[in-house]
N, C-alpha and C. Protein backbone atom coordinates (compact mmCIF):
# COMPACT_ATOMS: atom_id res chain seq x y z
N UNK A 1 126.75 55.69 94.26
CA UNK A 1 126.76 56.63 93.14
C UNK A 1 128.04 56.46 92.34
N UNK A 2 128.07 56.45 91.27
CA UNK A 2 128.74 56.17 90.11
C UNK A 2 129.92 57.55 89.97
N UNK A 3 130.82 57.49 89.51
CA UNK A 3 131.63 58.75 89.34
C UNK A 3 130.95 59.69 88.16
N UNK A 4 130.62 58.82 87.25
CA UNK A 4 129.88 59.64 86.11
C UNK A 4 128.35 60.17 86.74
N UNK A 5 127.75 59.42 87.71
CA UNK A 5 126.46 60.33 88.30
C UNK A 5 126.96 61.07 89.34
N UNK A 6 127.86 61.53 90.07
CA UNK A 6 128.74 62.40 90.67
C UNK A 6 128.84 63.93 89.65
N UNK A 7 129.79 63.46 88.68
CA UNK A 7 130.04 64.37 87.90
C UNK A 7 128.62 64.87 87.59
N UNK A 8 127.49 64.53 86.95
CA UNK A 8 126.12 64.78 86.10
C UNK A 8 126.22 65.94 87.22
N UNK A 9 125.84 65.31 88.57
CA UNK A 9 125.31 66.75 89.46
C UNK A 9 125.76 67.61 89.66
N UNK A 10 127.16 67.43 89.53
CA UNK A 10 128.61 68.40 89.03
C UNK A 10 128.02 69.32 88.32
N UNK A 11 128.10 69.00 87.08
CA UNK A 11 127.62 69.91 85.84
C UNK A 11 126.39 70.34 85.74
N UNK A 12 125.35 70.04 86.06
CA UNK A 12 124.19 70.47 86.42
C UNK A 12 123.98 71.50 87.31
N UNK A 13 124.84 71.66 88.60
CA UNK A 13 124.64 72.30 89.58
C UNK A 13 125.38 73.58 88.91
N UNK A 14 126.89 73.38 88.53
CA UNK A 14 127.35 74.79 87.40
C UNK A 14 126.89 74.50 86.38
N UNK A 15 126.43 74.03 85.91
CA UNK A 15 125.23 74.98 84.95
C UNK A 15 124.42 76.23 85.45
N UNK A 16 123.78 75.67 86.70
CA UNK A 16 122.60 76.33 87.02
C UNK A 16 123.13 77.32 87.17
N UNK A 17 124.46 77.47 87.84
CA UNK A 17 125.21 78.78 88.89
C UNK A 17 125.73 79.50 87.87
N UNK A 18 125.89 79.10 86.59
CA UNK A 18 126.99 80.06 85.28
C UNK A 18 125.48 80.21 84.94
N UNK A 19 124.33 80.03 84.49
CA UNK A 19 123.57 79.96 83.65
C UNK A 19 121.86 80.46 84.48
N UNK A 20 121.77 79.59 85.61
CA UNK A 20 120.12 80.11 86.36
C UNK A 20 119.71 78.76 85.41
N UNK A 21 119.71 78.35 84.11
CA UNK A 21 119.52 77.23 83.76
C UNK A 21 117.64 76.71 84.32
N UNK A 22 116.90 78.24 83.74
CA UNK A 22 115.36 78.01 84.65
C UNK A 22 114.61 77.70 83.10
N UNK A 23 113.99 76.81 83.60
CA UNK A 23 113.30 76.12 82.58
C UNK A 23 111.56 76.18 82.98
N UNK A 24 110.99 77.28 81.83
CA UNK A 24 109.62 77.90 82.22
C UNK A 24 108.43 76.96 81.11
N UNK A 25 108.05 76.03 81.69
CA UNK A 25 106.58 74.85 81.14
C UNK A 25 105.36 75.83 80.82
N UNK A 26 105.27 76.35 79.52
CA UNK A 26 104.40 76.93 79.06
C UNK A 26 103.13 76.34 78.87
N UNK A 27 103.82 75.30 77.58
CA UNK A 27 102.82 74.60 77.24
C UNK A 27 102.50 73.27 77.45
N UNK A 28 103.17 72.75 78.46
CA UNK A 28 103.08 70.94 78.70
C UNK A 28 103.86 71.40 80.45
N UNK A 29 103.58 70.23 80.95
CA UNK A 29 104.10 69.85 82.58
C UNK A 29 105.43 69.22 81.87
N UNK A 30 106.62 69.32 83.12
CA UNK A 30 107.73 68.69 82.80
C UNK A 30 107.56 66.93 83.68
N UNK A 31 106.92 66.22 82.29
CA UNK A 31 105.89 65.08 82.73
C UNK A 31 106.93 63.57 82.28
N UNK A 32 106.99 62.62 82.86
CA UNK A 32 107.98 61.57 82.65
C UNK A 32 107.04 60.98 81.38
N UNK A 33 106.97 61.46 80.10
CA UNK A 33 106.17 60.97 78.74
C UNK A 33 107.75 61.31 78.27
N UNK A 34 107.30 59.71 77.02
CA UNK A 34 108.31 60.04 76.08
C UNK A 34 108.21 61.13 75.15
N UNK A 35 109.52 61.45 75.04
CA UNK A 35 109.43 63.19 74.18
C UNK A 35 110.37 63.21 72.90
N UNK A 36 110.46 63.86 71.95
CA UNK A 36 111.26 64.31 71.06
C UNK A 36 111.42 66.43 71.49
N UNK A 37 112.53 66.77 72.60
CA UNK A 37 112.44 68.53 72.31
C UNK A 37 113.40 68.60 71.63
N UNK A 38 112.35 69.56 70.54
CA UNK A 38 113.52 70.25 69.12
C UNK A 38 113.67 71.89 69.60
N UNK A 39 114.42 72.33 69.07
CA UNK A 39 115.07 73.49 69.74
C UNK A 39 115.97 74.43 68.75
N UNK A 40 116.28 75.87 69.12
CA UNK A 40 116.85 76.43 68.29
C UNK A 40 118.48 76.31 69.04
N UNK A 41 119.34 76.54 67.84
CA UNK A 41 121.02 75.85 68.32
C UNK A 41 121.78 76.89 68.14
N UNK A 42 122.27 77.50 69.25
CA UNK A 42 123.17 78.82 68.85
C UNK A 42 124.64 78.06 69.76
N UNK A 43 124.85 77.17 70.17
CA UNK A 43 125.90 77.05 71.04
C UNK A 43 126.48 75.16 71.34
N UNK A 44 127.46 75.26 72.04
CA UNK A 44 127.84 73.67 72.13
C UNK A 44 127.36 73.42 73.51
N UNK A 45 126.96 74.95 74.04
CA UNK A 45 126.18 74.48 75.44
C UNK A 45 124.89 73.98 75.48
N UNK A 46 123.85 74.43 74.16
CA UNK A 46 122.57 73.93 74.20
C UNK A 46 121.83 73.18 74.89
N UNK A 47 122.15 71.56 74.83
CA UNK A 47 121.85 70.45 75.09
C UNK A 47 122.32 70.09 77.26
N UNK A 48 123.45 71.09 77.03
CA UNK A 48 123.49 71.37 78.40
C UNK A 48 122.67 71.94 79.38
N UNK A 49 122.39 72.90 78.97
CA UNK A 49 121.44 73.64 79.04
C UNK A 49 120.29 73.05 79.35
N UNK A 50 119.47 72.50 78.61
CA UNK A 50 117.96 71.74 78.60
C UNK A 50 118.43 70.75 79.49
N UNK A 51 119.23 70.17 79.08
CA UNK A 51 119.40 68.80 80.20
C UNK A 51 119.17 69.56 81.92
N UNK A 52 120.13 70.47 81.89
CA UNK A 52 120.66 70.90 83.69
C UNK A 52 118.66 71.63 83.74
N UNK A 53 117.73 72.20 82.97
CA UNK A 53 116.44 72.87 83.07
C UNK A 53 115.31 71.90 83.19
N UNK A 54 115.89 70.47 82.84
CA UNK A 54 114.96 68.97 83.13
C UNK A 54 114.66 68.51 84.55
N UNK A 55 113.90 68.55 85.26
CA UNK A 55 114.01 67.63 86.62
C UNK A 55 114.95 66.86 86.25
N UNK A 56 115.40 66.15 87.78
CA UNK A 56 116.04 65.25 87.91
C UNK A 56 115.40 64.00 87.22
N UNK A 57 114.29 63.31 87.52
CA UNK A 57 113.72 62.16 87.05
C UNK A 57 113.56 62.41 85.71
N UNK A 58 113.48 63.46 84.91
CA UNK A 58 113.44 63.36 83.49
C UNK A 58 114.74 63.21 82.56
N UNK A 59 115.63 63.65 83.54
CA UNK A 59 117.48 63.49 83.07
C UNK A 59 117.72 62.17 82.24
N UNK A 60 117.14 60.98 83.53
CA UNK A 60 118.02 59.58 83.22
C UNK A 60 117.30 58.71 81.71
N UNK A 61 116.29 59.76 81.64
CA UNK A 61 115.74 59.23 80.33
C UNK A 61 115.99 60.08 78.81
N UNK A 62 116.14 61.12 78.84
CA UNK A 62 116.16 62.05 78.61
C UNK A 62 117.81 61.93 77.48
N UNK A 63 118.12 61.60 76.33
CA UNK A 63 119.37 61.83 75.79
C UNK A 63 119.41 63.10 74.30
N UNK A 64 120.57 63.35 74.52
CA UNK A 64 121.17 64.55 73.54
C UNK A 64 121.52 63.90 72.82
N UNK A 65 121.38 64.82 71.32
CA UNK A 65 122.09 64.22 69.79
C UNK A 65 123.41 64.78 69.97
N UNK A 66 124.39 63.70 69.51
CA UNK A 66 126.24 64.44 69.63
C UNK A 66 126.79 64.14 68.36
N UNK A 67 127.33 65.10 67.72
CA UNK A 67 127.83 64.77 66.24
C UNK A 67 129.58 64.01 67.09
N UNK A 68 128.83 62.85 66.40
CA UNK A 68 130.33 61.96 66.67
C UNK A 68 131.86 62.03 66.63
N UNK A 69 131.69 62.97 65.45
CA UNK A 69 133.54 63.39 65.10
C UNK A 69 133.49 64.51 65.90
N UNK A 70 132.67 65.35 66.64
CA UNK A 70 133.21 66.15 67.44
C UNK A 70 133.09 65.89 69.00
N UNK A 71 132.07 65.44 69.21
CA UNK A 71 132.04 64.36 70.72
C UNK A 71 132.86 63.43 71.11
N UNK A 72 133.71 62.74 69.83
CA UNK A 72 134.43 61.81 69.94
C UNK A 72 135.97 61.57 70.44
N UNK A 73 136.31 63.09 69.88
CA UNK A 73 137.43 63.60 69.27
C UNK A 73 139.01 63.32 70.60
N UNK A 74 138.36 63.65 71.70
CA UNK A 74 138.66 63.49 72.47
C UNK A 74 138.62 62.32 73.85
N UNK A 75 139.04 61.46 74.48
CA UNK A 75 138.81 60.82 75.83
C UNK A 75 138.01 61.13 76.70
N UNK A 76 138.42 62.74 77.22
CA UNK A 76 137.46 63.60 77.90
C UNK A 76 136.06 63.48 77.22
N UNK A 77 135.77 64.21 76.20
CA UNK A 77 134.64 64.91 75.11
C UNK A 77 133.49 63.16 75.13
N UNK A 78 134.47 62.01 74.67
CA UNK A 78 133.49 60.78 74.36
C UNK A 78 132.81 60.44 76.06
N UNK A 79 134.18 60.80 77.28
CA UNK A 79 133.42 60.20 78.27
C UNK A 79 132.30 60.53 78.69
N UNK A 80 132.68 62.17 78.72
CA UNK A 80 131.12 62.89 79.49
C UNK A 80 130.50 62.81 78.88
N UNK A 81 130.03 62.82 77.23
CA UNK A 81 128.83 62.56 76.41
C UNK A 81 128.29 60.87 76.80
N UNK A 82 128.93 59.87 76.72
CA UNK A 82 128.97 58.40 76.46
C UNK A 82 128.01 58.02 78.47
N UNK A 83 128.88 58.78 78.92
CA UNK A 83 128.71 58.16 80.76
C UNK A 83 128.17 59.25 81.17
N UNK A 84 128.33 60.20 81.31
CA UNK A 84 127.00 61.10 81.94
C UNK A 84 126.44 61.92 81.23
N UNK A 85 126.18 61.89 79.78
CA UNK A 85 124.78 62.44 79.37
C UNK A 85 124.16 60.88 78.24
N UNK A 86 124.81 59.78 78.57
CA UNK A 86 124.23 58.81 77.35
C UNK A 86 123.91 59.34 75.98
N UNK A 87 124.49 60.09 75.15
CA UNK A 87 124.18 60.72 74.46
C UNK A 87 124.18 60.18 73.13
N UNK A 88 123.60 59.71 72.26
CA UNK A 88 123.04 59.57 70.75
C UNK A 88 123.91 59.80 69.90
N UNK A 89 125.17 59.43 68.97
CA UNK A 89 125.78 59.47 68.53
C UNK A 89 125.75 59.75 67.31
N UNK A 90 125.77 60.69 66.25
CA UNK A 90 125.58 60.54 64.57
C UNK A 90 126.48 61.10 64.36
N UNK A 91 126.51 60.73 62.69
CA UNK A 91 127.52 61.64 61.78
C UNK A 91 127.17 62.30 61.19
N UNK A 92 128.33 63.49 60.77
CA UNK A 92 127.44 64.35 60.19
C UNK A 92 127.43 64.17 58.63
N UNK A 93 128.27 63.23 58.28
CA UNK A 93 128.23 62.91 56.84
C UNK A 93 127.67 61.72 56.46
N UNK A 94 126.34 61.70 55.64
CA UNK A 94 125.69 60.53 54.95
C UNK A 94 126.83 59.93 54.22
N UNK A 95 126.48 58.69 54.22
CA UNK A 95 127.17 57.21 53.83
C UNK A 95 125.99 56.66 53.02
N UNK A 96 126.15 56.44 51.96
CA UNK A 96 125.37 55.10 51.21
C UNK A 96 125.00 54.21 52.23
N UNK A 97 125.53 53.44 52.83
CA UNK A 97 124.84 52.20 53.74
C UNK A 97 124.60 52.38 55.11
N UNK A 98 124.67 54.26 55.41
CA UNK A 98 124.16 54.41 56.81
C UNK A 98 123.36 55.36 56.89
N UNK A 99 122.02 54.92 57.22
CA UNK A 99 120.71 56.72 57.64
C UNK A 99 121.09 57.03 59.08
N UNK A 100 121.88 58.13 59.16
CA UNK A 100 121.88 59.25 59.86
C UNK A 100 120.97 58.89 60.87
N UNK A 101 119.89 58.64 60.86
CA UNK A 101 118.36 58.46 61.90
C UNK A 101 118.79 57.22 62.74
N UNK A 102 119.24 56.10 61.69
CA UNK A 102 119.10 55.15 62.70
C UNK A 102 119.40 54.84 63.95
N UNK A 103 120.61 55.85 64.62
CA UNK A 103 121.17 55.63 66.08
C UNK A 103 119.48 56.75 66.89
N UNK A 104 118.86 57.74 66.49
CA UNK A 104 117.65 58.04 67.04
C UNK A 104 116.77 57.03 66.91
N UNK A 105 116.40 56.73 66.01
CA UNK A 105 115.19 55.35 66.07
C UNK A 105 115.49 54.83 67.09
N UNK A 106 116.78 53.64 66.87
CA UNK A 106 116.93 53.05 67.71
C UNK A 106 116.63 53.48 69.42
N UNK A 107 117.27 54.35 70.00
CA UNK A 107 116.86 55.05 71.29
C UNK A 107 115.62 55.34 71.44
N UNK A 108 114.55 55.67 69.94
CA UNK A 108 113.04 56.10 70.85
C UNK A 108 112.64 54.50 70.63
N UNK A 109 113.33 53.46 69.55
CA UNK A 109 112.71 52.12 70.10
C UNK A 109 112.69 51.70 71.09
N UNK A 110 113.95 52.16 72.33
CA UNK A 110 113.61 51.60 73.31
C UNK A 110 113.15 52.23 74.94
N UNK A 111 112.34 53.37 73.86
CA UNK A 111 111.71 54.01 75.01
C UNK A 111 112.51 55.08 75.68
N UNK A 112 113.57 55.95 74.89
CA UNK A 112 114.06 57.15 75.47
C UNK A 112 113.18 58.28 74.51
N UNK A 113 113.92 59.33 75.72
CA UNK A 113 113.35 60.34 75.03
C UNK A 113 114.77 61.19 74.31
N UNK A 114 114.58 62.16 73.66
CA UNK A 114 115.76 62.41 72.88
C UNK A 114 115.41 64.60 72.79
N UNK A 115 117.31 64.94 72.69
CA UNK A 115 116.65 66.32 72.35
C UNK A 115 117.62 66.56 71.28
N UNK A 116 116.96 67.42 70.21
CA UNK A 116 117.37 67.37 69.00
C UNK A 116 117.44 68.36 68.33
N UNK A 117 118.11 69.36 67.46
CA UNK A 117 118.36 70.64 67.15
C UNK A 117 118.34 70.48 65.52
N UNK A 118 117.17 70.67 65.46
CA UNK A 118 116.49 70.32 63.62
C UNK A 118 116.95 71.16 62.68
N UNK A 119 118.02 72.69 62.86
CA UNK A 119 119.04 73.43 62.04
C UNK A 119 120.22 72.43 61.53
N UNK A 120 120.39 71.77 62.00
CA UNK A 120 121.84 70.87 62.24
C UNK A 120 123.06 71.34 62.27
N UNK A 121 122.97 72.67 62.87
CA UNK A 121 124.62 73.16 62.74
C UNK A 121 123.99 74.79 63.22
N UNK A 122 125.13 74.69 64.13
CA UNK A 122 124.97 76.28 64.88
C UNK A 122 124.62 77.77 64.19
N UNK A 123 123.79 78.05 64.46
CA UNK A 123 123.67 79.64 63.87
C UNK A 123 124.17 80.93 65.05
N UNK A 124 124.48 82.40 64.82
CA UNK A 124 125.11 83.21 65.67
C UNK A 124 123.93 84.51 64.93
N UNK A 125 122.90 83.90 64.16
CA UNK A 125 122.20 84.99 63.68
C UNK A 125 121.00 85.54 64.40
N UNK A 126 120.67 84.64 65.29
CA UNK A 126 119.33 84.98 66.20
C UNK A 126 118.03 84.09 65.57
N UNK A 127 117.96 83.85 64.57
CA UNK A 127 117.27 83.25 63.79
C UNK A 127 117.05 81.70 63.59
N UNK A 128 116.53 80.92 63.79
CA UNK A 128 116.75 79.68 63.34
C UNK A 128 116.90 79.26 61.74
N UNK A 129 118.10 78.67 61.49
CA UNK A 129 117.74 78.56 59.98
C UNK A 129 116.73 77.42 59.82
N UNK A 130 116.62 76.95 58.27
CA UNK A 130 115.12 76.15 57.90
C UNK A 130 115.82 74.88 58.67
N UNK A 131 114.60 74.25 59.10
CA UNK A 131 114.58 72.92 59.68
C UNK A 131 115.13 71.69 58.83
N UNK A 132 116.04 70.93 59.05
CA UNK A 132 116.59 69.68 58.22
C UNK A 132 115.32 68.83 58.39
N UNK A 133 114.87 67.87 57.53
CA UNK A 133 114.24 66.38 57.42
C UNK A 133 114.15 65.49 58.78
N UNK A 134 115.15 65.84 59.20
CA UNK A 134 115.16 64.60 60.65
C UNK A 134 113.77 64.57 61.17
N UNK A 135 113.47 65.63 61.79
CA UNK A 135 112.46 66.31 62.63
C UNK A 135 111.06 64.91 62.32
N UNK A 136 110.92 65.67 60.69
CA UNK A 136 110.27 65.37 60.26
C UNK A 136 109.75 63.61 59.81
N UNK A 137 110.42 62.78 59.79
CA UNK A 137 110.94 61.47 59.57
C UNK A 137 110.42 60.78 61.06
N UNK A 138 111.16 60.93 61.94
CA UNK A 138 111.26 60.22 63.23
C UNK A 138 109.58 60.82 64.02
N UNK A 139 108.47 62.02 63.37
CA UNK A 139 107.50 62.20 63.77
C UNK A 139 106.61 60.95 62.96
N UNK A 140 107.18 60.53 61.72
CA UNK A 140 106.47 59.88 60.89
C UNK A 140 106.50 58.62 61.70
N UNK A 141 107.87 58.43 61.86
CA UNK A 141 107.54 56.90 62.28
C UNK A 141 107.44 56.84 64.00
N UNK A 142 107.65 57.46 64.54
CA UNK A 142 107.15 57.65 66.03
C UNK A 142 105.92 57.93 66.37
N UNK A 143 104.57 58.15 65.90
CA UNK A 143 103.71 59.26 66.38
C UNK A 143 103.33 59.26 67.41
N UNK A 144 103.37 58.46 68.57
CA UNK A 144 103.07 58.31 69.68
C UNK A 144 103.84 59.10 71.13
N UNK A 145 105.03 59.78 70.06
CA UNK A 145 106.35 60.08 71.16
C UNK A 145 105.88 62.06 71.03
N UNK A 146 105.44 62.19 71.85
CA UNK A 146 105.43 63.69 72.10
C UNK A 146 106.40 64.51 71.14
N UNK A 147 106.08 65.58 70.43
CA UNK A 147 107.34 66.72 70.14
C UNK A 147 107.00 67.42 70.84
N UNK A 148 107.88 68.29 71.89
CA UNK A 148 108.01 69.57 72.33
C UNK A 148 108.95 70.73 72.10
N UNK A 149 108.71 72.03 71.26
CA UNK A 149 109.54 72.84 70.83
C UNK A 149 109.81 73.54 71.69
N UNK A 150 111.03 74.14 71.59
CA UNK A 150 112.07 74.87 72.84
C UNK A 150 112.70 76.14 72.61
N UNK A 151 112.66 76.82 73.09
CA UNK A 151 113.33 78.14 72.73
C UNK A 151 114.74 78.21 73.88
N UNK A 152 115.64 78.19 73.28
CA UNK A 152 116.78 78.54 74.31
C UNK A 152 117.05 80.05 74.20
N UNK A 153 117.39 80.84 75.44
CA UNK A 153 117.66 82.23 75.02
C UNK A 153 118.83 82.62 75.81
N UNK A 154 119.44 83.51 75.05
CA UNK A 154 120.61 84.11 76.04
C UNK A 154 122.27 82.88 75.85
N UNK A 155 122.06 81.78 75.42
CA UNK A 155 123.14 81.09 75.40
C UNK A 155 124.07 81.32 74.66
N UNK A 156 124.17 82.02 73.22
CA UNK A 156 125.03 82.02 72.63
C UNK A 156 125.87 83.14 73.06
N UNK A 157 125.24 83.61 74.41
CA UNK A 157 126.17 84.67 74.92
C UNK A 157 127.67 84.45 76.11
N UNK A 158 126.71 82.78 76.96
CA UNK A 158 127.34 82.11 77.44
C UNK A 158 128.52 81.15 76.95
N UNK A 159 128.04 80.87 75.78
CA UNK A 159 129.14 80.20 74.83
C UNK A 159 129.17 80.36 73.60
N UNK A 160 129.52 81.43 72.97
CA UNK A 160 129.48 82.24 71.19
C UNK A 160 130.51 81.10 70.61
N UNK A 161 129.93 81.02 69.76
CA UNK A 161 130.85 79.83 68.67
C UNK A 161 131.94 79.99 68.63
N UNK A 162 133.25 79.30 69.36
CA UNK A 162 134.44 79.24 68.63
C UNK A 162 134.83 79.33 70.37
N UNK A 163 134.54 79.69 71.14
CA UNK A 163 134.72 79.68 72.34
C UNK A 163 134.62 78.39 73.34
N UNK A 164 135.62 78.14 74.60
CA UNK A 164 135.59 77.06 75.38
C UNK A 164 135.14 77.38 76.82
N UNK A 165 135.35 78.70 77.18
CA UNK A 165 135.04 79.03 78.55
C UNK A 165 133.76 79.99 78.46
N UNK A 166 132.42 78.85 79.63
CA UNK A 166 131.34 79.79 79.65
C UNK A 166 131.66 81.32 80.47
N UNK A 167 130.83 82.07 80.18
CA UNK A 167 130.52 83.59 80.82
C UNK A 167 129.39 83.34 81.57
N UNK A 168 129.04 83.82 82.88
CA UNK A 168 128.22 83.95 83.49
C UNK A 168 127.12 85.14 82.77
N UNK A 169 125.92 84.57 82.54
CA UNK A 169 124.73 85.03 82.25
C UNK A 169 123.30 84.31 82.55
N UNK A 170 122.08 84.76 82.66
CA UNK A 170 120.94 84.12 83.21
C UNK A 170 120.30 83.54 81.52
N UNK A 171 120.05 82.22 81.82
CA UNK A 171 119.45 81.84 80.53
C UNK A 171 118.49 80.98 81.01
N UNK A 172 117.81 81.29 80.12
CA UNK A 172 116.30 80.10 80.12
C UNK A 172 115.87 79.44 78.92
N UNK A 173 114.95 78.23 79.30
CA UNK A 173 114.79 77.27 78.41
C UNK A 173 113.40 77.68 78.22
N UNK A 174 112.31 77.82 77.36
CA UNK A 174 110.79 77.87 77.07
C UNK A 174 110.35 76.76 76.41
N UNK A 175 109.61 75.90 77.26
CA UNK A 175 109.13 74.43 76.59
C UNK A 175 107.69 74.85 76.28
N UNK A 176 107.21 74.27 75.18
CA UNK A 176 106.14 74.83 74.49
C UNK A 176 105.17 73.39 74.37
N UNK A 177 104.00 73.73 74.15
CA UNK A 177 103.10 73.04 73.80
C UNK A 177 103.28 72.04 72.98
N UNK A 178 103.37 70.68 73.00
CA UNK A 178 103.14 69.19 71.86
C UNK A 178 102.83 69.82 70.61
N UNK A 179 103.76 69.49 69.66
CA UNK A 179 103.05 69.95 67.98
C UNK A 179 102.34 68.35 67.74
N UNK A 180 101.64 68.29 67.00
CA UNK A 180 101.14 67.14 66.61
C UNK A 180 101.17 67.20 64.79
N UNK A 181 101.44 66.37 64.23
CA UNK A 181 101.57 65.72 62.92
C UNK A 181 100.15 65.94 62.26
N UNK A 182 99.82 66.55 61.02
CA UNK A 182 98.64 66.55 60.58
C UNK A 182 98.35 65.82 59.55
N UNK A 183 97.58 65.10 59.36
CA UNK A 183 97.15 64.32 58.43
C UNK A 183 97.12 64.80 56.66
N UNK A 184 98.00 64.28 56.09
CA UNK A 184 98.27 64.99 54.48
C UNK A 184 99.05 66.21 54.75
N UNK A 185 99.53 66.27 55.60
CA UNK A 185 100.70 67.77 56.05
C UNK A 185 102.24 67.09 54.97
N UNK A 186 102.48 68.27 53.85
CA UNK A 186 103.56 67.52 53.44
C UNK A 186 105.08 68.01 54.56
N UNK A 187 106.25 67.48 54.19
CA UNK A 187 107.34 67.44 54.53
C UNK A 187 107.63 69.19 54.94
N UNK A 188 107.49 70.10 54.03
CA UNK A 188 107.81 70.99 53.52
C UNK A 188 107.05 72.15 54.94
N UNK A 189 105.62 71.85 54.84
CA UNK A 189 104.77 71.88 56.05
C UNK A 189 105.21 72.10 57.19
N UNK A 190 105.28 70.83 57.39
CA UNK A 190 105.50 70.19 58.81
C UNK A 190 106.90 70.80 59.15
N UNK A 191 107.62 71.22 58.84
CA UNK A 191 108.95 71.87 59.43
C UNK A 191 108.96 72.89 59.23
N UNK A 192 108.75 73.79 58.45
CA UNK A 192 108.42 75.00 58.36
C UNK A 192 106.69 75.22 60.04
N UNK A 193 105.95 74.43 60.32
CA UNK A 193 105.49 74.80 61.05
C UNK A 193 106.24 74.29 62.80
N UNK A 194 107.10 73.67 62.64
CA UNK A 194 107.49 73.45 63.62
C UNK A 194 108.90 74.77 64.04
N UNK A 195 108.94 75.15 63.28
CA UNK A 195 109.95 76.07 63.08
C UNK A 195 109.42 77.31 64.08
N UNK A 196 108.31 77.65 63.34
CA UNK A 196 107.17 78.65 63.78
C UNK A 196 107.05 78.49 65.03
N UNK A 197 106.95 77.11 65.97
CA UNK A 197 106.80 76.31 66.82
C UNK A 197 107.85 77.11 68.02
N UNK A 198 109.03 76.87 67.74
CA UNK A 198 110.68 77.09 67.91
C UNK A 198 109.90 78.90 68.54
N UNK A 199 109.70 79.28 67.29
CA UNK A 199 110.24 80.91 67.36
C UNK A 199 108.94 81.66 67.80
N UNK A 200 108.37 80.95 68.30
CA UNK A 200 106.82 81.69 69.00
C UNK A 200 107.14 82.12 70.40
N UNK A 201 108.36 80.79 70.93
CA UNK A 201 108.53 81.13 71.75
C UNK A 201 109.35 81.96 72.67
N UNK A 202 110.07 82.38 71.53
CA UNK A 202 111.17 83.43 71.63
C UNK A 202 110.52 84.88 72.49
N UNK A 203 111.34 85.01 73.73
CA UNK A 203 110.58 85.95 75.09
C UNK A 203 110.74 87.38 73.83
N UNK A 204 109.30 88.10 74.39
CA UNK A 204 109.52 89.26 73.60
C UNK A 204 110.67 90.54 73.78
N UNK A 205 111.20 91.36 73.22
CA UNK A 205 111.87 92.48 73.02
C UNK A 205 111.52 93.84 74.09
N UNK A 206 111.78 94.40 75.10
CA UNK A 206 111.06 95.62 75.38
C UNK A 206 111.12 96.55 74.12
C-alpha cells in the first residue's frame, strides 16, 4: 500500500467519524458504471464527502473537479488532490486557446467517472444557483456515461465558507435516479431540469 492509499483510508475513515458520511441509493445501485454525479456545492468539503459515501471499488475510479489555483496553491493542497483523490484539474478563468472541459473530456475518454458541481462556485444560501454549461456539453458529447444528481445535506455546517476546521455533524449524500438527455431538449432545458434533478432530492423539512 502506497502512502497516498494509506492516507485515502485516513480521510475517508474521518470523514465518516466527523461526518456519518451515509450515502442513501435512491434512485440507481452504487454500481461500477461510468458516471458523471452533479451535485449541489455549499462547501470545500463536498467532493469529500461523496467520495468517503462511494464504496470502496467505486473510489479508484471515481475523480473530483479541483479548481487549480486553489488545489494548487499549496504542496500539501496539490498532493492530496493529485495522489489520493486523482483529481481533475481546471481553471477557473477561460483563456482563448483553452476549453475549461477539456481536462473532463479527457478523463471520461479514458473511462473515469467524474463528480462535478454545475453552480461553479459555492453558495451559503440553501439553494442551488442556475446550473453553468459544463453539465450540459460533456452530456452532449458523452451520452453513454450515466448522470447521477446528488443532494449533499448538512455540509455547509461542517465546513461554512471561509472556514478550515470541520465540526462534527451527521451528513448525507442522496444519489438520485440517471437523468437522461432528451432529444431537441435545448441548453437552457436541460440544466434548468437537471437542477430540479439536484433539488428533488433535498430530505424534506418537519
Amino acid at each position: 500500500m502506497t502512502r497516498a492509499d494509506a492516507f485515502g483510508y485516513l480521510l475517508s475513515f474521518l470523514a465518516r467519524l466527523i461526518t456519518g458520511a451515509q450515502g442513501h441509493w435512491k434512485g440507481c445501485p452504487p454500481k461500477a458504471e461510468q458516471r458523471i454525479y452533479f451535485a449541489n456545492h455549499q462547501s470545500h468539503f463536498d467532493w469529500v464527502l461523496i467520495w468517503a459515501a462511494l464504496p470502496s471499488e467505486l473510489r479508484a475510479t471515481t475523480r473530483p473537479i479541483a479548481a487549480r489555483d486553489y488545489w494548487t496553491a499549496t504542496p500539501f493542497k496539490h498532493w492530496i488532490t493529485r495522489e489520493v483523490f486523482h483529481a481533475v484539474y481546471v481553471s477557473r478563468q477561460r483563456t482563448d486557446d483553452q476549453d475549461p472541459l477539456e481536462p473532463l473530456a479527457d478523463a471520461l475518454s479514458h473511462g473515469d467517472s467524474l463528480v462535478i458541481f454545475p453552480e461553479g462556485t459555492r453558495s451559503n444560501k440553501g439553494e442551488p444557483q442556475p446550473f453553468k454549461s459544463g453539465l450540459y456539453h460533456l452530456a452532449q458529447q458523452f451520452p453513454q456515461v450515466q448522470l447521477i444528481p446528488a443532494w449533499i445535506d448538512n455540509v455547509q455546517r461542517v465546513m461554512p465558507k471561509g472556514e478550515v476546521v470541520p465540526v462534527p455533524i451527521l451528513c448525507t449524500v442522496t444519489f438520485g435516479a440517471p437523468l437522461q438527455r432528451i432529444d431537441g431538449e435545448d441548453k437552457r432545458e436541460f440544466l434548468e431540469r437537471a437542477r430540479d434533478a439536484v433539488v428533488a432530492l433535498r430530505p424534506l423539512t418537519p
